[in-house]
Protein backbone atom coordinates (compact mmCIF):
# COMPACT_ATOMS: atom_id res chain seq x y z
CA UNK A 1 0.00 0.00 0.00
CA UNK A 2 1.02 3.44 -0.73
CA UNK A 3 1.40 5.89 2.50
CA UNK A 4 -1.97 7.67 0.99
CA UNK A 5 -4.01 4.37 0.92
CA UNK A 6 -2.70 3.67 4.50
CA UNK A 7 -3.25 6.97 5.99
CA UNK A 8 -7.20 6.80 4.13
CA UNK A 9 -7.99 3.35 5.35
CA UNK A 10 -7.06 4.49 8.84
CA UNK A 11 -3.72 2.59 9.10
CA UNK A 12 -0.18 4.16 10.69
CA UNK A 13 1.19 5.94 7.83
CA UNK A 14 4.56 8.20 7.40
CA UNK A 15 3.43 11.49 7.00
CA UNK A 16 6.80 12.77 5.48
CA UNK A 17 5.84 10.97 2.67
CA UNK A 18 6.38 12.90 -0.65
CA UNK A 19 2.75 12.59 -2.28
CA UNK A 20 1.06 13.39 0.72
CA UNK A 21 3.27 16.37 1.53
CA UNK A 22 3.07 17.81 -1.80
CA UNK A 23 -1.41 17.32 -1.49
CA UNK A 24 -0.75 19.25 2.08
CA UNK A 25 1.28 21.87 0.52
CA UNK A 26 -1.26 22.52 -2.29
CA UNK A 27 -4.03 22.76 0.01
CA UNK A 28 -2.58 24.91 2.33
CA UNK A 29 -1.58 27.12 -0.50
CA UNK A 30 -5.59 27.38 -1.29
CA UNK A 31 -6.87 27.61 2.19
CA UNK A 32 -4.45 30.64 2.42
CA UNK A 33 -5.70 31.94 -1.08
CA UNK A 34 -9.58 31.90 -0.05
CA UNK A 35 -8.62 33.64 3.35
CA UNK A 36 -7.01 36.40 1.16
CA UNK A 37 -10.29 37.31 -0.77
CA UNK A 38 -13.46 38.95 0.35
CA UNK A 39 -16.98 38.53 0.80
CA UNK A 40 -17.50 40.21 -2.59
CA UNK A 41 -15.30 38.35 -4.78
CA UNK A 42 -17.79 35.06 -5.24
CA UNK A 43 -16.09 34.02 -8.57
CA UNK A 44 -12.25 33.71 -7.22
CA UNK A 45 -13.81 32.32 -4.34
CA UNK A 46 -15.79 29.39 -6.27
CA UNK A 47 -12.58 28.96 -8.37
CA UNK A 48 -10.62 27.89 -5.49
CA UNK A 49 -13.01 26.19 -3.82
CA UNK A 50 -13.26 24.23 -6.94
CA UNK A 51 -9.69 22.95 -6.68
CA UNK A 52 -10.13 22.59 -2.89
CA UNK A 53 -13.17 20.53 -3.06
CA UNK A 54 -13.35 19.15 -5.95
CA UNK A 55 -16.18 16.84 -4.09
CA UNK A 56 -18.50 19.37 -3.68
CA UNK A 57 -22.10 20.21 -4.13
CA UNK A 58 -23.67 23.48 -5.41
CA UNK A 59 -24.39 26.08 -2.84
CA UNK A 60 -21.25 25.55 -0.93
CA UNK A 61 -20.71 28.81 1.31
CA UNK A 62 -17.54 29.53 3.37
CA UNK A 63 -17.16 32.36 4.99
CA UNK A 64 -13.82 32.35 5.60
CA UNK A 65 -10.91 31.90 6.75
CA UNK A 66 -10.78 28.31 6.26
CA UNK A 67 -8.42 25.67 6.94
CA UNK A 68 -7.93 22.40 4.88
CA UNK A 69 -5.19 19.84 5.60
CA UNK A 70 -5.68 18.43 2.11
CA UNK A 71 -9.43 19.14 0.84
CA UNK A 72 -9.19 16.78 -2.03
CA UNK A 73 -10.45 14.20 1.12
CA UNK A 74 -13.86 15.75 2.07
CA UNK A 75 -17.05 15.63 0.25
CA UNK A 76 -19.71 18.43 0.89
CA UNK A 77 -22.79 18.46 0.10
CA UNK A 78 -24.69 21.44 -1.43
CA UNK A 79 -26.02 24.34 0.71
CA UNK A 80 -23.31 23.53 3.10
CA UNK A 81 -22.72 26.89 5.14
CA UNK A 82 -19.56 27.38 7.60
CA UNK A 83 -19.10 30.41 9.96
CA UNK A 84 -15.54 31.71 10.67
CA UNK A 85 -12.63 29.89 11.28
CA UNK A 86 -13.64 26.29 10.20
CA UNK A 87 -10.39 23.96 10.32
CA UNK A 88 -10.85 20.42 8.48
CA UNK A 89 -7.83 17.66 9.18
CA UNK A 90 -9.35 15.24 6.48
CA UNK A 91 -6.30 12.74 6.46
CA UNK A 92 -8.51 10.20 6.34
CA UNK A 93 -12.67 10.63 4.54
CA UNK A 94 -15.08 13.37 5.73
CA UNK A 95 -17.78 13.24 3.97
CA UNK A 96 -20.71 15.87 5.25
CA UNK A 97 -24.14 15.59 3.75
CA UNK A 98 -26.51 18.31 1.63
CA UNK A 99 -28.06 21.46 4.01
CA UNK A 100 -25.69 21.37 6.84
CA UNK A 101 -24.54 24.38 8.72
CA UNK A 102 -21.62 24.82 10.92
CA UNK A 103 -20.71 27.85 13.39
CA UNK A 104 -17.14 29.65 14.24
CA UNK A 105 -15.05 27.83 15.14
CA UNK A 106 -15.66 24.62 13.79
CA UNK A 107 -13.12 21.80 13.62
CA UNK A 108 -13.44 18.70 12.20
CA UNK A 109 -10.29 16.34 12.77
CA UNK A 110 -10.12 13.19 11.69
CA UNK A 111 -5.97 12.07 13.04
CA UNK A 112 -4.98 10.34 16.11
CA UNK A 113 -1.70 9.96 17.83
CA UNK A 114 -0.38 7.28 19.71
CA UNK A 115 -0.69 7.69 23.68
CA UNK A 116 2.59 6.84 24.72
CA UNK A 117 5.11 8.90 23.75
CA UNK A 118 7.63 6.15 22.84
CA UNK A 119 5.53 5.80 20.15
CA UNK A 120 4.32 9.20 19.50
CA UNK A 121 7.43 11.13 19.16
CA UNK A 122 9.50 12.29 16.19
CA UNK A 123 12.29 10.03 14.42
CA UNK A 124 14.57 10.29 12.13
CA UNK A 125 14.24 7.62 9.25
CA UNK A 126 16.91 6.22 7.43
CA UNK A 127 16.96 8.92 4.43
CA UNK A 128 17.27 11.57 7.16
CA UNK A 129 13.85 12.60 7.11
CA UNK A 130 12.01 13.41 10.08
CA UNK A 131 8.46 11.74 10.61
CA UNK A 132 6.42 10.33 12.98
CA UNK A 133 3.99 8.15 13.35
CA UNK A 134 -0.03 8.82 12.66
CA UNK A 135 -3.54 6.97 11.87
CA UNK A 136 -7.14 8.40 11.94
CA UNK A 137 -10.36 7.51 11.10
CA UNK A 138 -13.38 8.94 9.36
CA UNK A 139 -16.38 11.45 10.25
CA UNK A 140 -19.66 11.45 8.85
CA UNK A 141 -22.31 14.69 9.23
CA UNK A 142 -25.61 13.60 8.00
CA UNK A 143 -27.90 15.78 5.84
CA UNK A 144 -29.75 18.91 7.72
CA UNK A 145 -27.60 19.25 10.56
CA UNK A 146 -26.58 22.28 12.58
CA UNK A 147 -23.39 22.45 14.57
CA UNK A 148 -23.16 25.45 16.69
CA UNK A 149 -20.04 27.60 17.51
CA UNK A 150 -16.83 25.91 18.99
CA UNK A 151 -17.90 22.24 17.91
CA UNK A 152 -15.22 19.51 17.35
CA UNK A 153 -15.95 16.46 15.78
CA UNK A 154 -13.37 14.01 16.34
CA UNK A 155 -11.89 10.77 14.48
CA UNK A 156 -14.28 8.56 13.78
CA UNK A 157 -17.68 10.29 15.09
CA UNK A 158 -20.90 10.47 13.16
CA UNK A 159 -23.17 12.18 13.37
CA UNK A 160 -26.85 11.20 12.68
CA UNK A 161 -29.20 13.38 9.67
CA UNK A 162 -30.76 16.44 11.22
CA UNK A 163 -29.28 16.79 14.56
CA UNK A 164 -28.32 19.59 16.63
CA UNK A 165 -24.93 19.68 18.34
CA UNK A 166 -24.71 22.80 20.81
CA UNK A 167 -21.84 25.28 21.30
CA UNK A 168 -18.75 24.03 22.63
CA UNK A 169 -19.45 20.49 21.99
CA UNK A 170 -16.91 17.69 21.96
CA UNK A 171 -18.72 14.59 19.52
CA UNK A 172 -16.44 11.83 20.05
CA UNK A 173 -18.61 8.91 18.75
CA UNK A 174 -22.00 8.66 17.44
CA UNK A 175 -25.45 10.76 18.13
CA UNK A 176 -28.44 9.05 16.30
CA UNK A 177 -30.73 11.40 13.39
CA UNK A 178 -32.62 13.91 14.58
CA UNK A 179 -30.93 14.76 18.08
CA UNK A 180 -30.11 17.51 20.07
CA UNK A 181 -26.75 16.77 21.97
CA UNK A 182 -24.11 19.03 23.93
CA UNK A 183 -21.51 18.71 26.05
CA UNK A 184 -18.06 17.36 26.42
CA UNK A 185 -18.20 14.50 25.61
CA UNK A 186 -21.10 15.20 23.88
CA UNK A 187 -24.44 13.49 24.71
CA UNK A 188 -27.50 12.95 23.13
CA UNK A 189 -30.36 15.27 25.12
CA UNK A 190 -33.54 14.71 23.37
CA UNK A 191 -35.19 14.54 20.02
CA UNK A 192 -36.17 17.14 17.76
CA UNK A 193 -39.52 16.52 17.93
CA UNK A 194 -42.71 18.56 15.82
CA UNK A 195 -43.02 20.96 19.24
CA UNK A 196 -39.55 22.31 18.02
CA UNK A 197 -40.96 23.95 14.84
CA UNK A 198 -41.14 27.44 14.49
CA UNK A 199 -45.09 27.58 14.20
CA UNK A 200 -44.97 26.86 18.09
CA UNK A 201 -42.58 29.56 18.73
CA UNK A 202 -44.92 32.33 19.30
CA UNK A 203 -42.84 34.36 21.31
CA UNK A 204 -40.46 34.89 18.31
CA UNK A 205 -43.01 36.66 16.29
């Protein structure tokens, strides 16, 4: 297997290596391209989303600034909406569904380390290169989901279609459809039931 197919199936892979650097680099070089533009400049932006995301539905709405650890990884959906600051570490899939909004903040990180340091530190290969050791796993958002401000979604956590994850929430494994969950770690509080619609929210109007 090639260090990409290792570090996508969730397997310890050598970051260092030269493919994967070279997909980080470009990335990184786009994230910092989007940050640079503003909120009037849609066509630039779509351009370089376009070579960001290349797995990406219509609709898809950044506000910036945004950070990708290789893009080409994640699949969006369309109508996808993201507040400030949203940081994705797709090293291995993250694939987030159609209608789905996230707040500031928002980080989506897919790595894991090793707990003991032994095996976590740096090394020096052979070739002189300095690497370490990493894995991950996926993350799935479901269709029609909200994540409020200062969510992280770690390795391997889904999350359910149209569920609510409240501010400052840590989702660490998996919240069935149509939830509302908070918390760190974050826990599944209720359903969304029909008494959450707006039409019983009189005091809004």
């Amino acid at each position: 297997m090639t260090e990409k197919e290792k570090m996508l199936d969730g397997k310890i892979y050598d970051p260092s290596d030269s493919e994967l650097a070279e997909l980080r680099i470009n990335a990184h070089k786009l994230s910092k391209l989007y940050n640079d533009t503003f909120d009037d400049e849609a066509d630039k932006r779509a351009k370089i989303l376009d070579k960001l995301l290349p797995n990406k539905g219509k609709g898809v709405n950044l506000q910036g600034p945004i950070y990708f650890d290789y893009g080409v990884f994640t699949t969006v959906g369309k109508n996808f909406f993201a507040n400030f600051n949203l940081t994705v570490l797709d090293t291995c899939p993250v694939t987030i569904g159609d209608d789905v909004f996230i707040g500031p903040n928002g980080s989506i990180l897919t790595p894991k380390h090793p707990l003991c340091h032994e095996d976590r530190n740096v090394y020096k290969k052979a070739d002189g290169r300095i690497t370490d050791k990493e894995y991950g796993a996926p993350i799935t958002i479901g269709d029609n989901c909200w994540l409020a401000g200062n969510v992280t979604v770690l390795a391997g956590a889904k999350i359910g279609a149209g569920c609510v994850i409240g501010a400052g929430s840590v989702v660490t494994g998996e919240i069935p459809p149509n939830s509302l969950a908070y918390g760190n770690p974050c826990r599944v509080v209720r359903k969304i039931t029909e008494q959450d619609r707006l039409i019983y929210k009189k005091d809004l109007f």
